[in-house]
PDB file of N, CA and C in Angstrom:
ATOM      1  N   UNK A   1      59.754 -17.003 -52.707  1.00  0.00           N
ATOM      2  CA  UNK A   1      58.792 -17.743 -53.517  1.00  0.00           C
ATOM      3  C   UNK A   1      59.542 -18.626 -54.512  1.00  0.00           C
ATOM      4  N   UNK A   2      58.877 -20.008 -54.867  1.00  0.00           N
ATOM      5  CA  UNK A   2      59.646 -20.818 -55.968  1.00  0.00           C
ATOM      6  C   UNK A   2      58.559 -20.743 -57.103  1.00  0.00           C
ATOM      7  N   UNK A   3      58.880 -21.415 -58.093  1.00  0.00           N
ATOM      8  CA  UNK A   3      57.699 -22.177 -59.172  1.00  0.00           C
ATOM      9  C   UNK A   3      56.819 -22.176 -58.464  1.00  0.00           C
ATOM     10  N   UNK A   4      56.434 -23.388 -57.582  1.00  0.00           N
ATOM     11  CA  UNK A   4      55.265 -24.377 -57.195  1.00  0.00           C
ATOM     12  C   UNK A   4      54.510 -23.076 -56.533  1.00  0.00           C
ATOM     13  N   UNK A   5      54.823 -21.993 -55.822  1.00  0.00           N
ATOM     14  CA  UNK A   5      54.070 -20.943 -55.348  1.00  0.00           C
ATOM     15  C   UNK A   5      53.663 -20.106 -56.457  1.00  0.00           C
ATOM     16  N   UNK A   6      54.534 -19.587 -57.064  1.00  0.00           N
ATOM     17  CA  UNK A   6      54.159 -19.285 -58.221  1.00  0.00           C
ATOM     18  C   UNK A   6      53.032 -19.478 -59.082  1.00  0.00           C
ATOM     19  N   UNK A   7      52.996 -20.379 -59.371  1.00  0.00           N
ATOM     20  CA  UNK A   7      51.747 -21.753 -60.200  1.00  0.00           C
ATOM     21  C   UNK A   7      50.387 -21.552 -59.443  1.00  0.00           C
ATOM     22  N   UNK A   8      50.538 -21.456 -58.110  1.00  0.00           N
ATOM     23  CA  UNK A   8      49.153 -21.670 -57.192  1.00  0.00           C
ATOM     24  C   UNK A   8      48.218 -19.898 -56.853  1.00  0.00           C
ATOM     25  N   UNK A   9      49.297 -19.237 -57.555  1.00  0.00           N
ATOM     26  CA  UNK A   9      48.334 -17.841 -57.584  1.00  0.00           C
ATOM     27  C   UNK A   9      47.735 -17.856 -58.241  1.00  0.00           C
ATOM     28  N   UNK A  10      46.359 -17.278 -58.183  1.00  0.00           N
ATOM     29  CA  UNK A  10      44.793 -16.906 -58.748  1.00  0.00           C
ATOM     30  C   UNK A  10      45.284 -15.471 -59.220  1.00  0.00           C
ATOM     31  N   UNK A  11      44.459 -15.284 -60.809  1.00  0.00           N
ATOM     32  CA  UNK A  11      44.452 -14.109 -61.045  1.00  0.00           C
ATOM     33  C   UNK A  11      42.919 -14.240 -61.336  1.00  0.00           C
ATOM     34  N   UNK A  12      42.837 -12.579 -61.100  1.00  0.00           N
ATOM     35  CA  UNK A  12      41.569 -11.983 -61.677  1.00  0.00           C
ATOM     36  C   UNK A  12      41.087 -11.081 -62.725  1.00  0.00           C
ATOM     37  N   UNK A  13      40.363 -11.714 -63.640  1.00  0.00           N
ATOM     38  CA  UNK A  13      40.079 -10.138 -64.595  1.00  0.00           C
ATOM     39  C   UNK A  13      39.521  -8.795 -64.540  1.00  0.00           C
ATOM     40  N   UNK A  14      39.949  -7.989 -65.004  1.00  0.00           N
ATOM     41  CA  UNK A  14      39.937  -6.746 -64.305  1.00  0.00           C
ATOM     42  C   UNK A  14      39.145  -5.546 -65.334  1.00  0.00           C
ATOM     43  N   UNK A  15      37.410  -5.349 -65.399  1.00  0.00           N
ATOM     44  CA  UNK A  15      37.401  -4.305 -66.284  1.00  0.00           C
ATOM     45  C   UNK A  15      37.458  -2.972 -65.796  1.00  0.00           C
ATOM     46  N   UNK A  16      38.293  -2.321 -66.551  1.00  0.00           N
ATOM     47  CA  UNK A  16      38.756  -0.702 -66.028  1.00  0.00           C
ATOM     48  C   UNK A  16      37.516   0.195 -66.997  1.00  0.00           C
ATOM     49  N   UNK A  17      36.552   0.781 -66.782  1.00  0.00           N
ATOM     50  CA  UNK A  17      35.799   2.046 -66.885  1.00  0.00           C
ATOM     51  C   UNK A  17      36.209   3.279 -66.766  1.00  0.00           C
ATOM     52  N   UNK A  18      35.026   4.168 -67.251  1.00  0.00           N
ATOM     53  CA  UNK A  18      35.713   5.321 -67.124  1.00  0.00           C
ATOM     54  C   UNK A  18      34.994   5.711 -65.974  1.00  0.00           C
ATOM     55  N   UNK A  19      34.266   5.446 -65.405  1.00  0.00           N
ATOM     56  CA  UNK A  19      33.925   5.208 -64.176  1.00  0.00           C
ATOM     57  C   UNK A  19      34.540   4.404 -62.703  1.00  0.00           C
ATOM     58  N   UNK A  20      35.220   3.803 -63.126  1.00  0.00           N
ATOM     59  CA  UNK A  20      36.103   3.497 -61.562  1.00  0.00           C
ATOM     60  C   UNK A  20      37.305   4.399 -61.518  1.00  0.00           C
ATOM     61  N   UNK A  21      37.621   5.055 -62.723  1.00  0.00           N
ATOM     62  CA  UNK A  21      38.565   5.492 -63.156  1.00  0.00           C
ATOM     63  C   UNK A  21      38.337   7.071 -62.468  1.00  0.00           C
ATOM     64  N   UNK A  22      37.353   7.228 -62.360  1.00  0.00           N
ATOM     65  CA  UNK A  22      36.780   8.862 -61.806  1.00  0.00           C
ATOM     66  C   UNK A  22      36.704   8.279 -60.422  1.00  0.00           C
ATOM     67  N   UNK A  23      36.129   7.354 -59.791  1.00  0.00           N
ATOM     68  CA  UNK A  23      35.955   6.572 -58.216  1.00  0.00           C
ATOM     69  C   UNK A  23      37.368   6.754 -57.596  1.00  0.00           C
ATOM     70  N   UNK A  24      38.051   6.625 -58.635  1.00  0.00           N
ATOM     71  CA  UNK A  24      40.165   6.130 -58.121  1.00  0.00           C
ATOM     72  C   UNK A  24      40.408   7.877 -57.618  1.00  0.00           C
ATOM     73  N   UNK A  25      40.350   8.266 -59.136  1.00  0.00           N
ATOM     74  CA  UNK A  25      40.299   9.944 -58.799  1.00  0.00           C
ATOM     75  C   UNK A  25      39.619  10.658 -57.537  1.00  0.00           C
ATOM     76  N   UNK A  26      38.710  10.465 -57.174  1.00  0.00           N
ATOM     77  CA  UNK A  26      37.930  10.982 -56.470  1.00  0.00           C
ATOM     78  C   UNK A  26      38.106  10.588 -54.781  1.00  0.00           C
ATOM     79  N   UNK A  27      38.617   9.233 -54.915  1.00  0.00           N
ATOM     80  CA  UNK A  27      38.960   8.969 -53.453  1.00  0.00           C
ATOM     81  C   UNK A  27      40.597   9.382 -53.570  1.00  0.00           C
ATOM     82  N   UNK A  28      41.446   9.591 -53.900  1.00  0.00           N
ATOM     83  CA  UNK A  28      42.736  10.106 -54.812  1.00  0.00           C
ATOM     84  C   UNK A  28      42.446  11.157 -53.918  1.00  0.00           C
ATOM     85  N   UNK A  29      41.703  12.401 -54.443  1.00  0.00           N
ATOM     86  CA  UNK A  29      41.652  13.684 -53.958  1.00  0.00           C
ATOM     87  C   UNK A  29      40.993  13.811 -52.230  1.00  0.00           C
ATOM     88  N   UNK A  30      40.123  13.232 -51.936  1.00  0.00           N
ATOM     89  CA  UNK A  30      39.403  12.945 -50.975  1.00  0.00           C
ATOM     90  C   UNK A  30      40.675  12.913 -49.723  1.00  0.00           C
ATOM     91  N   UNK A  31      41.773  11.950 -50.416  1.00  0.00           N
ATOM     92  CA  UNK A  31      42.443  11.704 -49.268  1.00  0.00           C
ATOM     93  C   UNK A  31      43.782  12.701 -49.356  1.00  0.00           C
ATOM     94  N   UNK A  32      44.092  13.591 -50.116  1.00  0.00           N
ATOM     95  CA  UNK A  32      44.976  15.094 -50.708  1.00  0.00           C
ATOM     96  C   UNK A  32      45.980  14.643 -51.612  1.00  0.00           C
ATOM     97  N   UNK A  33      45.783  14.089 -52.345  1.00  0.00           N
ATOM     98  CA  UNK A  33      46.282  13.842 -53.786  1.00  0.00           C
ATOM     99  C   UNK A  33      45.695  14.947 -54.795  1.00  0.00           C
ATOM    100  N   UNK A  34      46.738  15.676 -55.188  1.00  0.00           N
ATOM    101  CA  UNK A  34      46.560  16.080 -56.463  1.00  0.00           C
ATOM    102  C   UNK A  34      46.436  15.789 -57.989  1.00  0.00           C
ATOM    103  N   UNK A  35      45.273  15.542 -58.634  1.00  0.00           N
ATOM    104  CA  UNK A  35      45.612  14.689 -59.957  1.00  0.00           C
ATOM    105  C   UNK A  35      45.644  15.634 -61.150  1.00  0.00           C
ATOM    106  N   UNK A  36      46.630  15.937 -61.916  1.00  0.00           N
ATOM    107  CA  UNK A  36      46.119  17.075 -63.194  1.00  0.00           C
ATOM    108  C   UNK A  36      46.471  16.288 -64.347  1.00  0.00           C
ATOM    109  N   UNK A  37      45.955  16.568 -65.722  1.00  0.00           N
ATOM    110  CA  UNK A  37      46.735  15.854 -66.841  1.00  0.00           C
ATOM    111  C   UNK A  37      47.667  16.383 -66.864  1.00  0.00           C
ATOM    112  N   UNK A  38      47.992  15.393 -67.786  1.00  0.00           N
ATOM    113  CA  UNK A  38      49.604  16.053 -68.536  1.00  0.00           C
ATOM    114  C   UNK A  38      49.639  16.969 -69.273  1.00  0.00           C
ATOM    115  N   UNK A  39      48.517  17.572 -70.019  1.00  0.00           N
ATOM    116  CA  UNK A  39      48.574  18.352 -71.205  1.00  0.00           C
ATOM    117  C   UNK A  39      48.475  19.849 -70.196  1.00  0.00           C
ATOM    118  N   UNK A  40      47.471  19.618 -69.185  1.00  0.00           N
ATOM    119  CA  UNK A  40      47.379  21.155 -68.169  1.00  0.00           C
ATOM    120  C   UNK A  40      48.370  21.511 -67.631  1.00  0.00           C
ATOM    121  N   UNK A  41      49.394  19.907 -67.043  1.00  0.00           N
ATOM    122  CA  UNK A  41      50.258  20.062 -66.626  1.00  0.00           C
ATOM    123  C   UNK A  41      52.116  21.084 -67.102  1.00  0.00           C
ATOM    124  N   UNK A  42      51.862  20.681 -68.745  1.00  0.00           N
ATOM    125  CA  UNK A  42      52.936  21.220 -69.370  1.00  0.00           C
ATOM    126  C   UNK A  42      52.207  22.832 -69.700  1.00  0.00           C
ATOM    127  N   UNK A  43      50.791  22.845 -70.132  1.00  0.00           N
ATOM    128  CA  UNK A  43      50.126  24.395 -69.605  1.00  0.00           C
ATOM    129  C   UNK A  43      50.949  25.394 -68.698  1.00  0.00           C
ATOM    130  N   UNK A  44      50.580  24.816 -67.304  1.00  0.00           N
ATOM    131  CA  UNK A  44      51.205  25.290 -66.619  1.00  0.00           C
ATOM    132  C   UNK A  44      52.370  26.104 -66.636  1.00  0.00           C
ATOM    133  N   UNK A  45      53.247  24.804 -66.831  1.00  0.00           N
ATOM    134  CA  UNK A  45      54.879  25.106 -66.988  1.00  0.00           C
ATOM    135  C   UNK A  45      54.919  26.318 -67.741  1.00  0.00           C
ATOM    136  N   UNK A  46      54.438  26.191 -68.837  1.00  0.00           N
ATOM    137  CA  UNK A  46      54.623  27.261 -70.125  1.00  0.00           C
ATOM    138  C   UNK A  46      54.028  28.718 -69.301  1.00  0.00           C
ATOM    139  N   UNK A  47      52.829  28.818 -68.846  1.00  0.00           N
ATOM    140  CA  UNK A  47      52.624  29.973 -68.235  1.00  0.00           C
ATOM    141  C   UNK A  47      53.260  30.690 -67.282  1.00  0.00           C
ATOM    142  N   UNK A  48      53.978  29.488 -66.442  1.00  0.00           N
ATOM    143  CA  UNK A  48      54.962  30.509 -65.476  1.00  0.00           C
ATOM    144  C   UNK A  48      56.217  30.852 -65.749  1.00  0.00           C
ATOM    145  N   UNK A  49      57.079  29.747 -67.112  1.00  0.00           N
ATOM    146  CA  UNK A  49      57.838  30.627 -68.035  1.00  0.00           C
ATOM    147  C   UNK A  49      57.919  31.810 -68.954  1.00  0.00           C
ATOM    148  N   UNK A  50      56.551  31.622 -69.536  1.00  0.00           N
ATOM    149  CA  UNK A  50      56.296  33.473 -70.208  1.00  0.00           C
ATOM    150  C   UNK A  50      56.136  34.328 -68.972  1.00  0.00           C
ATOM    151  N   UNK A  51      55.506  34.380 -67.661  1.00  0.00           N
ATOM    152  CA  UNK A  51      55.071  35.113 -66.827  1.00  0.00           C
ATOM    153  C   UNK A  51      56.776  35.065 -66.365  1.00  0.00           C
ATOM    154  N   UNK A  52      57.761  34.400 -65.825  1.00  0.00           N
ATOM    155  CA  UNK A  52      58.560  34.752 -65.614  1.00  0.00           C
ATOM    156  C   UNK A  52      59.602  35.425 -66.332  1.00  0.00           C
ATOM    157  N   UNK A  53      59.716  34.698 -67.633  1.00  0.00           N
ATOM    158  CA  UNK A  53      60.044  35.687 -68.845  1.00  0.00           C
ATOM    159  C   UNK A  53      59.414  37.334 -68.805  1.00  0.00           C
ATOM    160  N   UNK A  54      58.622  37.283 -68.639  1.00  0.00           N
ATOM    161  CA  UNK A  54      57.706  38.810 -68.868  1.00  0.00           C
ATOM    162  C   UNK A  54      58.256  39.459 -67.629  1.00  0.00           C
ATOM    163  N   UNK A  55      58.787  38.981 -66.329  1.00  0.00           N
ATOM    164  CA  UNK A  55      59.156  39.743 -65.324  1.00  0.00           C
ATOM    165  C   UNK A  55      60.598  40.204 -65.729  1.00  0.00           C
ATOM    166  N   UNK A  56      61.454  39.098 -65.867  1.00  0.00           N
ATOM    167  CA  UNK A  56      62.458  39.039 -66.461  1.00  0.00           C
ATOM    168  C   UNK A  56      62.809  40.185 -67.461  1.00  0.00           C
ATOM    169  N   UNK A  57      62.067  40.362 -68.377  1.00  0.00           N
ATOM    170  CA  UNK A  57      62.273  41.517 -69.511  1.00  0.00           C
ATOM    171  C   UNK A  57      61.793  43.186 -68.967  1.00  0.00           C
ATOM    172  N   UNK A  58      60.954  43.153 -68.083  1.00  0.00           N
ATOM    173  CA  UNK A  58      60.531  44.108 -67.837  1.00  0.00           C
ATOM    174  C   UNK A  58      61.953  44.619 -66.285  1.00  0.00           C
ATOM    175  N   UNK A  59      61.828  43.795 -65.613  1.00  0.00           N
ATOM    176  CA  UNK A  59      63.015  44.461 -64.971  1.00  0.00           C
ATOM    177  C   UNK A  59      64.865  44.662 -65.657  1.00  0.00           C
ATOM    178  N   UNK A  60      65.148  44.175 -66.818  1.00  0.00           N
ATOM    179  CA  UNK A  60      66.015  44.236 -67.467  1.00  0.00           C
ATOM    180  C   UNK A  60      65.770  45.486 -68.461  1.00  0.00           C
TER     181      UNK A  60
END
């Protein structure tokens, strides 16, 4: 691509909802995508470090 191609692209404006935003999600999962936040996500983590911690101490 040069300038002159450059120049001749169309953009479009784009409003994001919290509704297409659940549509994205939803076909996301539909097709086996997993989506979690981040905050459940570091949840997680933390629970299978105390739970592994807790195995950890108990067989020691």
């Amino acid at each position: 691509m040069n300038d002159k191609d450059l120049e001749q692209i169309n953009t479009v404006d784009v409003n994001i909802t919290a509704e297409s935003i659940d549509a994205h999600v939803i076909c996301l999962r539909d097709n086996g995508y997993k989506i979690t936040k981040p905050f459940s996500l570091y949840t997680r983590y933390i629970l299978f470090f105390l739970l592994g911690a807790t195995i950890m101490g108990a067989l020691v």
